[in-house]
Protein backbone atom coordinates (compact mmCIF):
# COMPACT_ATOMS: atom_id res chain seq x y z
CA UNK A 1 -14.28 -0.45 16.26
CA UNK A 2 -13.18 3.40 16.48
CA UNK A 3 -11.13 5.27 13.66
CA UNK A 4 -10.26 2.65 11.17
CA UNK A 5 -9.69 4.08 7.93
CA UNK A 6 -7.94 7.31 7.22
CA UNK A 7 -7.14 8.29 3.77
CA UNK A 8 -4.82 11.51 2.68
CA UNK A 9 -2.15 12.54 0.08
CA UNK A 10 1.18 14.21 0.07
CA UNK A 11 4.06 15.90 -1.88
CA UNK A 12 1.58 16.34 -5.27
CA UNK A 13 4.03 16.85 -8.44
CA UNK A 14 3.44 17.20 -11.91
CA UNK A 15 5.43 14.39 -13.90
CA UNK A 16 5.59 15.52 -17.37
CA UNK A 17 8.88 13.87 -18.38
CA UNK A 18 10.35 14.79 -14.46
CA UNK A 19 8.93 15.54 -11.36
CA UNK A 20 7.67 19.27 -11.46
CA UNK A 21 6.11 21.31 -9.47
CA UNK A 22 2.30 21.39 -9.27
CA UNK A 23 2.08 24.53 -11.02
CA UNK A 24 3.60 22.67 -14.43
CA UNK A 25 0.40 20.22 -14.42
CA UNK A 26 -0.86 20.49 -17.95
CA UNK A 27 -4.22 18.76 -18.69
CA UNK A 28 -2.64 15.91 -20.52
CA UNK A 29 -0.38 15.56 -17.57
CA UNK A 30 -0.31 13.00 -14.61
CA UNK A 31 -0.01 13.69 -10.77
CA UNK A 32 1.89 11.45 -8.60
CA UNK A 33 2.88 11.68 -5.12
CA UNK A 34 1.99 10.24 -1.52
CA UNK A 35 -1.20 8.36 -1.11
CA UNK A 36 -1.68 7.38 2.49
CA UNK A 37 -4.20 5.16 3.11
CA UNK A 38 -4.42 3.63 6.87
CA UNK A 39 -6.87 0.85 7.20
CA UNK A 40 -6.79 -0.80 11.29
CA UNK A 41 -3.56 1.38 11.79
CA UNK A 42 -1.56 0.18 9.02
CA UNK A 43 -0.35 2.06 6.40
CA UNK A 44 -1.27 0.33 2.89
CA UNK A 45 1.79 -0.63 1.11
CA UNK A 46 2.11 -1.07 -2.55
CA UNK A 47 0.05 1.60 -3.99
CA UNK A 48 3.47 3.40 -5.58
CA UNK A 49 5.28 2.19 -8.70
CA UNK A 50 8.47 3.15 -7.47
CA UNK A 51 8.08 3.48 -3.50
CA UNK A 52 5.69 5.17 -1.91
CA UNK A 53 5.85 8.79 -3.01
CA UNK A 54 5.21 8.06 -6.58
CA UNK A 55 1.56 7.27 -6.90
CA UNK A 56 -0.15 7.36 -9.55
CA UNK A 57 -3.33 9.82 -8.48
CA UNK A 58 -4.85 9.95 -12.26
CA UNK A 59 -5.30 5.90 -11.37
CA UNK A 60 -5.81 6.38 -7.50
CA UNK A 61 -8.55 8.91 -7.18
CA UNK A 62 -10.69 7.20 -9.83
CA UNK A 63 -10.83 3.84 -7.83
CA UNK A 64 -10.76 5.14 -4.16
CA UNK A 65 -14.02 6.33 -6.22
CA UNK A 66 -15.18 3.18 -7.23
CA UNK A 67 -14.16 1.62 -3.81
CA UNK A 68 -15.79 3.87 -2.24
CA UNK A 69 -19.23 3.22 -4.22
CA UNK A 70 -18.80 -0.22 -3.30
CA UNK A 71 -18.61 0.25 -0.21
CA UNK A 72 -21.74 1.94 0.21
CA UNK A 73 -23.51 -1.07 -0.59
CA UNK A 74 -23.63 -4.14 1.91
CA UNK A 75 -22.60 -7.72 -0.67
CA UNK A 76 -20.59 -5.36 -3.22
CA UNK A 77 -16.85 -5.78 -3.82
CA UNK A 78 -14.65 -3.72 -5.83
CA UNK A 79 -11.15 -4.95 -7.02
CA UNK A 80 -8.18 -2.59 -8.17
CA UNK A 81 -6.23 -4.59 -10.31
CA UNK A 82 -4.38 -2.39 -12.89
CA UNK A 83 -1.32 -5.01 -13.66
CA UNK A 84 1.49 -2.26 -14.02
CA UNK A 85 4.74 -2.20 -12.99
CA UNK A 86 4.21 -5.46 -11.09
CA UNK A 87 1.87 -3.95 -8.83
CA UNK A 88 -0.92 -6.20 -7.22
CA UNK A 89 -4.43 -6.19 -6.64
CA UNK A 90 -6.58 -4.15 -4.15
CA UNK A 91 -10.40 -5.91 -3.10
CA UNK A 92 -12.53 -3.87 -1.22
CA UNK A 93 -15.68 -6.38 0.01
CA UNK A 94 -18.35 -5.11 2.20
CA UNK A 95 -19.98 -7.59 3.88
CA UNK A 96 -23.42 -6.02 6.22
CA UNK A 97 -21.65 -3.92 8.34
CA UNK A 98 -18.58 -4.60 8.36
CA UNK A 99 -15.27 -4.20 5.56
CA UNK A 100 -12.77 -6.15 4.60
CA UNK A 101 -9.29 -4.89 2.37
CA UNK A 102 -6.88 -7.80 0.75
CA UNK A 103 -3.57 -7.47 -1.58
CA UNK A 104 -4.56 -10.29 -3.98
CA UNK A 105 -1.77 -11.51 -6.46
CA UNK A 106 -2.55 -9.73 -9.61
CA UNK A 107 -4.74 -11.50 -12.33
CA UNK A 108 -2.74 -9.85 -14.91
CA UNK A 109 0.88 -9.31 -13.99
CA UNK A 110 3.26 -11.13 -11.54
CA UNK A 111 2.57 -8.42 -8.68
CA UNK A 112 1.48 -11.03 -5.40
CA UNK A 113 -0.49 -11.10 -2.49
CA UNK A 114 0.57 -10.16 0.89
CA UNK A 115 0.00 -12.60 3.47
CA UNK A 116 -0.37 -9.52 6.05
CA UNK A 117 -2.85 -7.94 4.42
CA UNK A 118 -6.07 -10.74 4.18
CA UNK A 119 -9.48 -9.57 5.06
CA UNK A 120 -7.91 -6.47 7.54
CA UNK A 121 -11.27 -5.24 8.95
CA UNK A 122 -12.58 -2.24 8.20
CA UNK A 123 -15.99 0.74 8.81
CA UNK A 124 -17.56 0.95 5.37
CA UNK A 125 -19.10 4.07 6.91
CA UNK A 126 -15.71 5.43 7.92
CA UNK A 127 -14.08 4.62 4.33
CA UNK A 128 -16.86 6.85 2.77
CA UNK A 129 -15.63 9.52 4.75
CA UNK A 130 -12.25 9.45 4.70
CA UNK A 131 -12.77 9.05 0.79
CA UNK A 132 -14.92 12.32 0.98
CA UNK A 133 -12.54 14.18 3.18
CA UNK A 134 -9.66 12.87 0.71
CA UNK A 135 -11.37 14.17 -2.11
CA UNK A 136 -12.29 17.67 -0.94
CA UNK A 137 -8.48 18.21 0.33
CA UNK A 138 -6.97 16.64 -2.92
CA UNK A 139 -9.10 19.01 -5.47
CA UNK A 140 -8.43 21.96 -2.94
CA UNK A 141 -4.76 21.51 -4.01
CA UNK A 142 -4.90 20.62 -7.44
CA UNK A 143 -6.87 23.87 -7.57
CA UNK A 144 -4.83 26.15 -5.35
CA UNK A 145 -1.52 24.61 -7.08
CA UNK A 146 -2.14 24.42 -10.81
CA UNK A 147 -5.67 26.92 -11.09
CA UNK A 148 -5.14 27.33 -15.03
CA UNK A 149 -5.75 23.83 -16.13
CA UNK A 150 -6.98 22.35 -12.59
CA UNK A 151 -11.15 22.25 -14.07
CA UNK A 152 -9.83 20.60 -17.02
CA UNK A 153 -7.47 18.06 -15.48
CA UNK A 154 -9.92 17.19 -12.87
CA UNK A 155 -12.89 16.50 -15.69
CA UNK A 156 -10.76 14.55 -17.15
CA UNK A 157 -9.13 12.33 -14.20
CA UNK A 158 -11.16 12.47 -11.64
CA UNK A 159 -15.17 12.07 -10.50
């Protein structure tokens, strides 16, 4: 099936009451930015509130977490479905070997499914990795970019 899932993150700010830089990240504070994640070539839509670059990574990293527990184990399915902004829902399934990644409508706003993005294929094996490989770069910065509160901040929004 070759590379199928890649997962990294871009352009981290601190959003206090505006977009900061890193450095302003205070432990009650959030972190949006990029989140790329390409399943079968594609790049995910969706996964910002308003466009792409503003990502929500104090929701994000917890359930590419989750999604990435699920996907560990063949018959388990994980679904995203946080109901903000309009946003939809995200379903992880593993099913034996193989993966499978849908945009379901939203069980508890009006965010809806995209007819584009049913059952796209994925490696469980490969979304593991690019999960681990997201989540060693993505503490690396929050580390290198905000080091006073960065242990506290990442106790508190991420696994």
């Amino acid at each position: 099936m070759g590379r199928t899932v890649r997962i990294w993150h871009e352009n981290l700010a601190s959003i206090n009451v505006d977009r900061e830089p890193l450095a302003a990240l205070t432990t009650e504070g959030h972190i949006h930015g990029c989140l790329r994640l390409e399943i079968a070539g594609r790049l995910v839509p969706c996964l910002g509130y308003w466009g792409p670059d503003d990502v929500c990574f104090d929701a994000w990293v917890v359930e590419l977490f989750r999604a990435a527990e699920a996907m560990r184990i063949p018959g388990s399915r994980y679904v995203f479905d946080e109901g903000e902004q309009g946003q939809p829902a995200f379903v992880f399934e593993r099913e034996g070997d193989q993966a499978f990644f849908t945009i379901a409508a939203s069980s508890l706003s009006d965010g809806v499914a995209r007819p584009d993005w049913q059952r796209v294929e994925f490696s469980p094996d490969e979304f593991v990795t690019a999960y681990e490989n997201f989540r060693e770069s993505f503490f690396a910065e929050v580390r290198a970019g905000a080091p006073a509160v960065a242990e506290a901040w990442l106790q508190r929004f991420a696994r």
